[in-house]
N, C-alpha and C. Protein backbone atom coordinates (compact mmCIF):
# COMPACT_ATOMS: atom_id res chain seq x y z
N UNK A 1 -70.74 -136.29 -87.27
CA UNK A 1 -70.86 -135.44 -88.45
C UNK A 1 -69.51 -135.39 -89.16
N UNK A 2 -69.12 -135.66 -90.36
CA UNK A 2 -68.30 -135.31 -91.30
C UNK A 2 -67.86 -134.05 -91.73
N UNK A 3 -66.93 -134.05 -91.44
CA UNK A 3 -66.40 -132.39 -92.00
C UNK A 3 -66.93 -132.10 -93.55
N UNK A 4 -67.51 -130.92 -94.23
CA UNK A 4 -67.92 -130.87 -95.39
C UNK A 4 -66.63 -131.21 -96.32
N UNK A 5 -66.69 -131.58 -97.36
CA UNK A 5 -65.86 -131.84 -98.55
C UNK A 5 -65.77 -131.11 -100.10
N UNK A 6 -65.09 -131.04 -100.89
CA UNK A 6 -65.47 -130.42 -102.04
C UNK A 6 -65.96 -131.94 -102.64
N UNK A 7 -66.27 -132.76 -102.75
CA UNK A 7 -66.81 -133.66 -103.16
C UNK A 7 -68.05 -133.34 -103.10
N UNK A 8 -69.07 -133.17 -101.64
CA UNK A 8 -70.19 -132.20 -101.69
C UNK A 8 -70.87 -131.14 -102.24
N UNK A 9 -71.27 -131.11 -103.42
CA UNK A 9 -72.06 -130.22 -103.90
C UNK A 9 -72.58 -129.10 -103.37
N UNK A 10 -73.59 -129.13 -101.88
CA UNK A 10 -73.79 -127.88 -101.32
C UNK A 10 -72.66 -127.00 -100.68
N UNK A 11 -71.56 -128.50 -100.77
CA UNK A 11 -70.45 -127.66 -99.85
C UNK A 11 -69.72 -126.20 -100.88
N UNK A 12 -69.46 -127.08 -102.21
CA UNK A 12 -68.62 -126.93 -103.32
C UNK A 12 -69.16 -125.62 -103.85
N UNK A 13 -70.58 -125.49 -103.45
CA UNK A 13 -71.43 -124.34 -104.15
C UNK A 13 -71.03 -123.59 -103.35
N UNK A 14 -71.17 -123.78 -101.81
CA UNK A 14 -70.66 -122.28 -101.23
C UNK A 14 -69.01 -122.36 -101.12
N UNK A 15 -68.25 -123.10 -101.27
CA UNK A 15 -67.08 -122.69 -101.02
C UNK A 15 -66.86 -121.84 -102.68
N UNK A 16 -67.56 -122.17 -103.74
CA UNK A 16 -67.49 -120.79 -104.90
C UNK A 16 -67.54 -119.77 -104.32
N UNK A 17 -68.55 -119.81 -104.21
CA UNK A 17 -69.74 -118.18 -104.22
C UNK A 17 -68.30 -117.57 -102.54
N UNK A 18 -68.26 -118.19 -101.78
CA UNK A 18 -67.38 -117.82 -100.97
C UNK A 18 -66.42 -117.00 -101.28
N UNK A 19 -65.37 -118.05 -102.13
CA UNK A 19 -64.02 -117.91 -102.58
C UNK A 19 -63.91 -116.43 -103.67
N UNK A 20 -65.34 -116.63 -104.33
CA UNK A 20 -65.66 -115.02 -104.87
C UNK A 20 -65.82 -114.30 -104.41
N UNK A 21 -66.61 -114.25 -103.50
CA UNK A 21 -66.75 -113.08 -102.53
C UNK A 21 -65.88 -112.42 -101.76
N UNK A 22 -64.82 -113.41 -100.77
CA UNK A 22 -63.69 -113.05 -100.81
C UNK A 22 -62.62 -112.08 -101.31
N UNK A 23 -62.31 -113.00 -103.04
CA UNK A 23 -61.60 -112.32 -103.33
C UNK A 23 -62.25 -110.97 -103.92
N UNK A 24 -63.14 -110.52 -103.68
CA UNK A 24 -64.06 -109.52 -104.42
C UNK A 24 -63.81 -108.42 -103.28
N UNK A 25 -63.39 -108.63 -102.24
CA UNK A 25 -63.24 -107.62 -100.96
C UNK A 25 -62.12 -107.43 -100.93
N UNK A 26 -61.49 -108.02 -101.44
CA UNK A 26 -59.66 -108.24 -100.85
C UNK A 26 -59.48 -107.32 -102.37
N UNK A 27 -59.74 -107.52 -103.31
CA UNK A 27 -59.80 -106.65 -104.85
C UNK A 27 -59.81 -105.51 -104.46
N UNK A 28 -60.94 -105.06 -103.46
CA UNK A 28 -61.26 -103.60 -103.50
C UNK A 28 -60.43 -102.91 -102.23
N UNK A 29 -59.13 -103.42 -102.05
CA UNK A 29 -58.02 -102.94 -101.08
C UNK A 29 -57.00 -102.85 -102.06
N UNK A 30 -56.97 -103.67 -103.39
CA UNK A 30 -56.34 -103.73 -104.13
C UNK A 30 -56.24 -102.62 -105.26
N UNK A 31 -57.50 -102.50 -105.75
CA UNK A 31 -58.28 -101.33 -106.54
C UNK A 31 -58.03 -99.64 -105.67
N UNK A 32 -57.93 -99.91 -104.39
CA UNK A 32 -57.86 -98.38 -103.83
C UNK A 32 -56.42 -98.18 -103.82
N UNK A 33 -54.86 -99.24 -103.60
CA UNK A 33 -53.57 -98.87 -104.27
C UNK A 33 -53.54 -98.21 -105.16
N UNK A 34 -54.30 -98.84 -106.48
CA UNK A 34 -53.97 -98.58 -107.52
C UNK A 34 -54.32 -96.97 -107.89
N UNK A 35 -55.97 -96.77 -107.27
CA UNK A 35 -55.99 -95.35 -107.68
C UNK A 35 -55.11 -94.47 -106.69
N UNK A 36 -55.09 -94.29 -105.45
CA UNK A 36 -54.03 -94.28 -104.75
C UNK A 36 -52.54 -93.40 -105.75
N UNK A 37 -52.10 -94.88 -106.44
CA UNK A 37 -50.88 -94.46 -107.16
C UNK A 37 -50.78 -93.67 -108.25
N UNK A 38 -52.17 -93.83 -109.00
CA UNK A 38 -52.95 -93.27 -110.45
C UNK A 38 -52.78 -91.89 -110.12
N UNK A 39 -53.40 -91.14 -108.95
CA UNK A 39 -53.73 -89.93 -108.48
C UNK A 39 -52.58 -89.00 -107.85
N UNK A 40 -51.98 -90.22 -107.30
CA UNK A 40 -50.66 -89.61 -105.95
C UNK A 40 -51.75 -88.61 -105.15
N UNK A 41 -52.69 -89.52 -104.62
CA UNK A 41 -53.69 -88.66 -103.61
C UNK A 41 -54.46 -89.52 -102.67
N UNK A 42 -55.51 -89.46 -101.98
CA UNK A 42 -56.00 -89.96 -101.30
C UNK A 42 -55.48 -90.81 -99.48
N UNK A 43 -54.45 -90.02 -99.06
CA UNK A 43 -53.83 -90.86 -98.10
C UNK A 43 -54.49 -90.17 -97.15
N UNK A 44 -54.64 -91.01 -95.93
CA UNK A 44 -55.12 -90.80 -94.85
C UNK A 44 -54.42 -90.05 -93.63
N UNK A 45 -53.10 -90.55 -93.68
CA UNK A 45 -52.38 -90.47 -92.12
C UNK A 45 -51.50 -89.86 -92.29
N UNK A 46 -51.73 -88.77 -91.36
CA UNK A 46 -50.08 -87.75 -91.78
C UNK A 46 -49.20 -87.88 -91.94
N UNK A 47 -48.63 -89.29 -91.48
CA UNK A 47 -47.28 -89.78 -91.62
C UNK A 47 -47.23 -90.19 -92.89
N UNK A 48 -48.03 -89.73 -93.83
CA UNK A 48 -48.02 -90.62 -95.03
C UNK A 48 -47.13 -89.81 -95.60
N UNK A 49 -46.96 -88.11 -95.00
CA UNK A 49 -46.53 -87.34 -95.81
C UNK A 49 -45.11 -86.88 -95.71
N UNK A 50 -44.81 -88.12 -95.04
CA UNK A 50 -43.21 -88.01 -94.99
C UNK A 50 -42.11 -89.05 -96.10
N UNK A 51 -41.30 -87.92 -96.55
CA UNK A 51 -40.82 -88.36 -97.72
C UNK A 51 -40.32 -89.82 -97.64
N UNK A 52 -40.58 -90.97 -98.87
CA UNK A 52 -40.42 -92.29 -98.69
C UNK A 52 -40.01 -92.80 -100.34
N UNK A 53 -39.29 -93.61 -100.87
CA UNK A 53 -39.46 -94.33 -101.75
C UNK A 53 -40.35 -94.03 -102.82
N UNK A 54 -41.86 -94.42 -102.12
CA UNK A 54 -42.64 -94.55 -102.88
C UNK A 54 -43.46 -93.12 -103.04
N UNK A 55 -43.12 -92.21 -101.99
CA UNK A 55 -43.72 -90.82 -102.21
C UNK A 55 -42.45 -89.96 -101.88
N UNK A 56 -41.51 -89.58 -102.91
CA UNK A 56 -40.71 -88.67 -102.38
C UNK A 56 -40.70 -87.55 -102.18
N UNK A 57 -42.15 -86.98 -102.75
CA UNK A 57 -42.22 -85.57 -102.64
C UNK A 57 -43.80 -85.25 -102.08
N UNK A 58 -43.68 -85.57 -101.10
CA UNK A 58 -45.21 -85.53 -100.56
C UNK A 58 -46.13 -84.05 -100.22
N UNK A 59 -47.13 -84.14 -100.26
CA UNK A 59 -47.75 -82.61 -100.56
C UNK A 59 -48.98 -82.45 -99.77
N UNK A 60 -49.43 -81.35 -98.62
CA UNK A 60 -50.80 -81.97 -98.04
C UNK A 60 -51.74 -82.46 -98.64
N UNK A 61 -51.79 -81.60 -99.84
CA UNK A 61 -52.89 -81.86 -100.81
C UNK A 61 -52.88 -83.62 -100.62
N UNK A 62 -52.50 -84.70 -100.48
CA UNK A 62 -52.33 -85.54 -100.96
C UNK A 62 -53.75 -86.38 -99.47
N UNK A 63 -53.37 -85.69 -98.36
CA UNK A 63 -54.19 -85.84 -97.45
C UNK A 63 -56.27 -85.20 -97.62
N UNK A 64 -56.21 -84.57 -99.06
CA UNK A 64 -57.32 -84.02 -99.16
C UNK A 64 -58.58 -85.53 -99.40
N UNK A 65 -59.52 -85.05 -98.92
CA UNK A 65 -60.56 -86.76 -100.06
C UNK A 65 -59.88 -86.28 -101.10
N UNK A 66 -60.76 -87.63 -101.84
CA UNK A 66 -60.16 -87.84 -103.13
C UNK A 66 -61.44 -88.70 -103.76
N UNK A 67 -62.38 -88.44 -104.56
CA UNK A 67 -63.60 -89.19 -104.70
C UNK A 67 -63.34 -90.62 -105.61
N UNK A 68 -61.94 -90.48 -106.34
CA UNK A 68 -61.47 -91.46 -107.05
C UNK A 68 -61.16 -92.52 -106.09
N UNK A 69 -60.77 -91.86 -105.11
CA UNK A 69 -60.10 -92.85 -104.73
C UNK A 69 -61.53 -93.31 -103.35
N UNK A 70 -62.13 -92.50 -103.13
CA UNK A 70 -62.83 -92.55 -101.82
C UNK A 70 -63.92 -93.63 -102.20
N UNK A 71 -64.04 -93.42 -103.62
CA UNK A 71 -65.64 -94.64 -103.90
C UNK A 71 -65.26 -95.75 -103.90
N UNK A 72 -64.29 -96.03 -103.85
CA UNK A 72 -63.37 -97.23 -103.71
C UNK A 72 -63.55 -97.81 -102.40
N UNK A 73 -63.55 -96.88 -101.62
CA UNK A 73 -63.09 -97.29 -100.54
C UNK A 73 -64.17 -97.56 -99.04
N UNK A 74 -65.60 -96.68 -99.98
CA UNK A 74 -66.74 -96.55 -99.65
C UNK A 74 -67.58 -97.91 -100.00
N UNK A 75 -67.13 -98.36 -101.43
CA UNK A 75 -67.37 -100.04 -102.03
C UNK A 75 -67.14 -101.19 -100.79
N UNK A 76 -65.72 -100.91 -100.53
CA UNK A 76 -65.31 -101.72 -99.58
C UNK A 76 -65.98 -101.88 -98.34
N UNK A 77 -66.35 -100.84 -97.72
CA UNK A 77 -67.26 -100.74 -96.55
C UNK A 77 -67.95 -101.17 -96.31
N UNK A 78 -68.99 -101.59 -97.99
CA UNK A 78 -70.27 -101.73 -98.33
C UNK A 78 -69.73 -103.20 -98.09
N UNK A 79 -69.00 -103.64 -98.58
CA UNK A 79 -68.45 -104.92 -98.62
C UNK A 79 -68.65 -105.40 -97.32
N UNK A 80 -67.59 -105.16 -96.52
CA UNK A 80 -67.57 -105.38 -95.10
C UNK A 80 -68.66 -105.42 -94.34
N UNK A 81 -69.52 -104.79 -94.63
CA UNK A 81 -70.93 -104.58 -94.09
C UNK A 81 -71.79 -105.70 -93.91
N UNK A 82 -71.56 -106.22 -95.57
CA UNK A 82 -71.81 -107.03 -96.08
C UNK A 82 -71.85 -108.19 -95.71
N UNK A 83 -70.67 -108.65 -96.50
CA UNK A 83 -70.03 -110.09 -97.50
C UNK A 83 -69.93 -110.73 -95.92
N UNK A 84 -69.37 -110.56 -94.88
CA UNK A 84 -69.29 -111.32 -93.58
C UNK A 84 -70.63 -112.00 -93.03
N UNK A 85 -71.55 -111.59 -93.04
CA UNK A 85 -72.74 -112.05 -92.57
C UNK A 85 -73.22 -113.13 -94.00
N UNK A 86 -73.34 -112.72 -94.99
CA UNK A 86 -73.34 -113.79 -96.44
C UNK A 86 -72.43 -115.01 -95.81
N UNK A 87 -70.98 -114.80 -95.81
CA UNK A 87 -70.41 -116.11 -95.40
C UNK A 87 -70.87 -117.24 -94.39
N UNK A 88 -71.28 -116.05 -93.11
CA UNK A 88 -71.40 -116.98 -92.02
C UNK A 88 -72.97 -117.94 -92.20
N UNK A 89 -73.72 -116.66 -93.27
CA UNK A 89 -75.04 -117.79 -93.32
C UNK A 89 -75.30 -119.10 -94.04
N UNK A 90 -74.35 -118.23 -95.22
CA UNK A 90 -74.38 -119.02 -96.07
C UNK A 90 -73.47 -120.65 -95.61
N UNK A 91 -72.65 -120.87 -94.78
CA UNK A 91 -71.96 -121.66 -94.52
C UNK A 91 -72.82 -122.79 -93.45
N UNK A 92 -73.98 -122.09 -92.66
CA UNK A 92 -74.65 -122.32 -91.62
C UNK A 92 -75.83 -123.38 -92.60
N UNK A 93 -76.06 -122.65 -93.62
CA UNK A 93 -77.49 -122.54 -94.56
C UNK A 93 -77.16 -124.06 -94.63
N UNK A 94 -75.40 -124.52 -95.73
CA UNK A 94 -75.60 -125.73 -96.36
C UNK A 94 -75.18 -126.83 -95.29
N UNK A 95 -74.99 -126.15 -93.98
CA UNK A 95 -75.19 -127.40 -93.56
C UNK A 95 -76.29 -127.71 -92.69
N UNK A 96 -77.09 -127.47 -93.08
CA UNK A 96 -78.35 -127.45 -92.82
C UNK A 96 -79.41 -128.40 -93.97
N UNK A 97 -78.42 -128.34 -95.37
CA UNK A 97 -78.61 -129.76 -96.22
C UNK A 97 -79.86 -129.46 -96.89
N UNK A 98 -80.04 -128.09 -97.25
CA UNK A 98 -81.09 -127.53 -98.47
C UNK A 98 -80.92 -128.08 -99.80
N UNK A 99 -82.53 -127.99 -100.83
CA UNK A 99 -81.52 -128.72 -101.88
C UNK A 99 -80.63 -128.22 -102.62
N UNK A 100 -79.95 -128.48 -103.44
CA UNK A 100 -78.73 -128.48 -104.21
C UNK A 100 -79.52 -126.77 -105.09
N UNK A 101 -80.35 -127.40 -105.88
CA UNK A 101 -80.95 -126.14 -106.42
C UNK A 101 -81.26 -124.99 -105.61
N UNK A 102 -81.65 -124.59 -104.63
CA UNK A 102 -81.73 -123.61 -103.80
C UNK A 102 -81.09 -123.38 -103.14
N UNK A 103 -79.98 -124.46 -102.94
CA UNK A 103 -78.36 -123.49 -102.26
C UNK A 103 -77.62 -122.60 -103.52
N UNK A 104 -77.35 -123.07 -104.74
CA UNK A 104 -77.29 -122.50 -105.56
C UNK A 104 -77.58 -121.28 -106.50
N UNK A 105 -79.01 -121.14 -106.24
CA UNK A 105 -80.12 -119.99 -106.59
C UNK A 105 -79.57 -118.88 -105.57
N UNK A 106 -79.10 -119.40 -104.43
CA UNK A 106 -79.09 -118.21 -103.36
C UNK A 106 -77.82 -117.69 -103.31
N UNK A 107 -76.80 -118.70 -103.18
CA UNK A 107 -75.48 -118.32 -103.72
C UNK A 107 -75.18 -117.64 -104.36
N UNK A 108 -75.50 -118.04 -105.63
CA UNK A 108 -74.64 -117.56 -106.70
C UNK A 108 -75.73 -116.35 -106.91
N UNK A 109 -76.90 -116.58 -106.95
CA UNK A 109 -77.96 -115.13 -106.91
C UNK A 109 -77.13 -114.09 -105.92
N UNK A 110 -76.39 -114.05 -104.69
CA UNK A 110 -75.78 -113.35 -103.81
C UNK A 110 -74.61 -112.54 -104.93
N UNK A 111 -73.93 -113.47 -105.05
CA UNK A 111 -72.40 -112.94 -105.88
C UNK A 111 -73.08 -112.47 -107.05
N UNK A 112 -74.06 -112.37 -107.45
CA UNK A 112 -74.59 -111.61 -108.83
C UNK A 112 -74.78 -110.20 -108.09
N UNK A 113 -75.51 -110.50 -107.41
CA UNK A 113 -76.03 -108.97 -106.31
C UNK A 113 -74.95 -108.19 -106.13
N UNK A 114 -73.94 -108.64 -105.75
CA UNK A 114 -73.10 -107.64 -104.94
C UNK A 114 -71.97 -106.84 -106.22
N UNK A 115 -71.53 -108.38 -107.45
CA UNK A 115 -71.13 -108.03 -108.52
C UNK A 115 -72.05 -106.44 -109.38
N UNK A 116 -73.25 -106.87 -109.46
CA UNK A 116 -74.14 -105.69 -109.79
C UNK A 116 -73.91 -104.44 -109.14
N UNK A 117 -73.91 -104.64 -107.57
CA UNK A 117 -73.86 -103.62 -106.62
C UNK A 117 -72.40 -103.12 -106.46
N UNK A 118 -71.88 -103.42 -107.13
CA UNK A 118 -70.21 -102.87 -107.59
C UNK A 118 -70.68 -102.23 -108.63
N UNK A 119 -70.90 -102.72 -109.66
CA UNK A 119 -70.69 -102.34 -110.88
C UNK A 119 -71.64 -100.69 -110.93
N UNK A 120 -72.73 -100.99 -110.32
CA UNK A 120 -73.61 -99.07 -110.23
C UNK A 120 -72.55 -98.51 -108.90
N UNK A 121 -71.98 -99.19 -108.00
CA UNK A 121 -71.24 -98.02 -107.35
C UNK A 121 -70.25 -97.58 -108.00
N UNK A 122 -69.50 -98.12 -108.43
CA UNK A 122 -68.19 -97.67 -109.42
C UNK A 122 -68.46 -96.56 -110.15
N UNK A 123 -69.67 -97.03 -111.17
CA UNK A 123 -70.05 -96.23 -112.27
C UNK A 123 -70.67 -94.83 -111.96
N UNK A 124 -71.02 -94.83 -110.48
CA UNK A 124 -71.79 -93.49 -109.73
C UNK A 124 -73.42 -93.45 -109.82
N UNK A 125 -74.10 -95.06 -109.88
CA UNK A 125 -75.46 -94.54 -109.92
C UNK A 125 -76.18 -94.11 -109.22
N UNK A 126 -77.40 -93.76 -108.66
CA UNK A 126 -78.43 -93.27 -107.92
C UNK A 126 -78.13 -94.12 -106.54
N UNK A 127 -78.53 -93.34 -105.56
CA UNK A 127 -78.58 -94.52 -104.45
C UNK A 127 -79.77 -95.38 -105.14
N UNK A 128 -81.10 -95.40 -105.71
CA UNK A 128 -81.96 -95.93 -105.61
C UNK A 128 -81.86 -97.35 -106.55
N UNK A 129 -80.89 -96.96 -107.17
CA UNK A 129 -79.97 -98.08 -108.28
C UNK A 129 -79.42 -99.21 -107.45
N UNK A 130 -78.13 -98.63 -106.63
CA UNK A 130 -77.57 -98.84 -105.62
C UNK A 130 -78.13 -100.00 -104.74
N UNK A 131 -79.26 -99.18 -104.24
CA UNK A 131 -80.12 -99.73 -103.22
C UNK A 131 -81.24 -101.23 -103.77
N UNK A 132 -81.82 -101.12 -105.06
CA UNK A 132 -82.45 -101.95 -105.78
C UNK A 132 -81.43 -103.09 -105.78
N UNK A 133 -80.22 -102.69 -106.26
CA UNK A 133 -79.76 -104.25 -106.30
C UNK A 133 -78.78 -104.69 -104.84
N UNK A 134 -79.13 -104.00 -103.97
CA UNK A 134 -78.49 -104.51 -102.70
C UNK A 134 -79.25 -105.57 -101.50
N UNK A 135 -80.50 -104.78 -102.10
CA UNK A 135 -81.61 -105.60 -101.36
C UNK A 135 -81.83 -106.69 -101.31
N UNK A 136 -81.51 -107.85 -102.65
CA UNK A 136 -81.81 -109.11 -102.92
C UNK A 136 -81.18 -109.46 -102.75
N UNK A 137 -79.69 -109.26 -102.28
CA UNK A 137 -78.74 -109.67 -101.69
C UNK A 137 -79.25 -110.37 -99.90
N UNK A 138 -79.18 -108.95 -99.44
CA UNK A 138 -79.98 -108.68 -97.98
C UNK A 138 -81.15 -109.57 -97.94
N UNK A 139 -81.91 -109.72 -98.84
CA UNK A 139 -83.30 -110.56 -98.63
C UNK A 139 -82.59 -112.65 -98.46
N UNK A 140 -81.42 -112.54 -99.06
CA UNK A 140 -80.73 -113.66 -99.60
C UNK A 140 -80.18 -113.42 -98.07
N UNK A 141 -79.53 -113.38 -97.38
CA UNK A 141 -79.32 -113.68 -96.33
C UNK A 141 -79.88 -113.89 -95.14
N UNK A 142 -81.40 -112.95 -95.19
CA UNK A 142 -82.47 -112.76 -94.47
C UNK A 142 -82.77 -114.79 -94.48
N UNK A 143 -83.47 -115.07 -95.77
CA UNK A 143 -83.80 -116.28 -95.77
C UNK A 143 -83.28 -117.35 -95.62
N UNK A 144 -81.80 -117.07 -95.65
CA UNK A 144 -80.98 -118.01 -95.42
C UNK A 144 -80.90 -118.00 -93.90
N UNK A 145 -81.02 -117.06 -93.53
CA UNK A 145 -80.67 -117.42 -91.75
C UNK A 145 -81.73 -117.82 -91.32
N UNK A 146 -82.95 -117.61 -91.97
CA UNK A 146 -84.54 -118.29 -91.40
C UNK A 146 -84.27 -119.54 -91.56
N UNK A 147 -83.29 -119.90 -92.53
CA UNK A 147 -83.77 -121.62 -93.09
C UNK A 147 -83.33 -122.21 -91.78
N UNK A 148 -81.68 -121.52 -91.41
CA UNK A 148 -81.00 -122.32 -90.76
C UNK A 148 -81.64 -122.50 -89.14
N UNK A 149 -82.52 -120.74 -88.73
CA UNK A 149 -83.29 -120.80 -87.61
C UNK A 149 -84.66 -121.77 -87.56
N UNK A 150 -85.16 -122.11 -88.38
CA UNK A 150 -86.14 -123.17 -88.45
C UNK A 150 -85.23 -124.57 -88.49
N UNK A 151 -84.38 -124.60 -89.09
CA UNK A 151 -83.58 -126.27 -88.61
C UNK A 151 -83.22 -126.22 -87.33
N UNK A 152 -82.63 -125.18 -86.76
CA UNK A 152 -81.81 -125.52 -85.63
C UNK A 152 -83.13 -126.10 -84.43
N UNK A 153 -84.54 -124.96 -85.10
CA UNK A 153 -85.52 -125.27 -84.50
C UNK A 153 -86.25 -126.65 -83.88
N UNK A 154 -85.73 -127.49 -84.84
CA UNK A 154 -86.56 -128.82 -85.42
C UNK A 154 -87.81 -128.73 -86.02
N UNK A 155 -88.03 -127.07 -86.97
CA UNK A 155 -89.09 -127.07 -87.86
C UNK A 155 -88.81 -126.90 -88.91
N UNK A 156 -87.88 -127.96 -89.67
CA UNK A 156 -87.57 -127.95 -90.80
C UNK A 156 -87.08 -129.33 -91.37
């Protein structure tokens, strides 16, 4: 077997949708600094509240939640929850040598999902909002691990 290539198309499709996803998790460690600094709130660890550089005047309050900063950080979770099981299927899926069009559909249908499923958590929608577009995500990995459990099978 050949190591996959970006020359490969199914490869090339998931190393996108990957490389997005990725950086889409690593963003939202990035995004919780920022409010973090926006607020001068949201820290976790008591030691946070010892005077430093970057906090010289530290205040408990600073240890209180912080919903600015907490949905952030609640995103991320969602992420983690997530985006790890997407990778590993999705990586399993194309080499498993589906066609080009339906590695694609599922892919990039994934990184739409979760993009969506940012965009109503951020904004504060309903769980049922929330939940609507998380699912087709979830269903997208569901089928992807069937594909790869019916190949490994030899029923595919």
């Amino acid at each position: 077997m050949n190591p996959p290539t970006l020359d490969n198309p199914l490869f090339a499709t998931y190393a996108i949708a990957a490389a997005l996803m990725i950086l889409k998790v690593v963003a939202m460690s990035w995004l919780t600094v920022y409010r973090m600094m926006k607020v001068n709130a949201g820290l976790r660890s008591p030691e946070d509240l010892r005077p430093s550089p970057l906090n010289p005047s530290p205040s408990a309050a600073q240890l209180e939640v912080n919903d600015y900063v907490e949905r952030i950080r609640r995103i991320q979770h969602n992420d983690l929850e997530n985006v790890p099981f997407f990778l590993f299927a999705g990586a399993l899926f194309i080499l498993c040598g589906p066609p080009l069009w339906l590695a694609q559909v599922l892919l990039y249908g994934y990184v739409v999902t979760r993009l969506l499923h940012f965009a109503a958590y951020l904004t504060a929608q309903l769980h049922d909002i929330r939940a609507a577009l998380w699912t087709p995500g979830s269903l997208i990995i569901i089928g992807m691990s069937g594909w790869v459990l019916l190949a490994a099978l030899g029923w595919r």
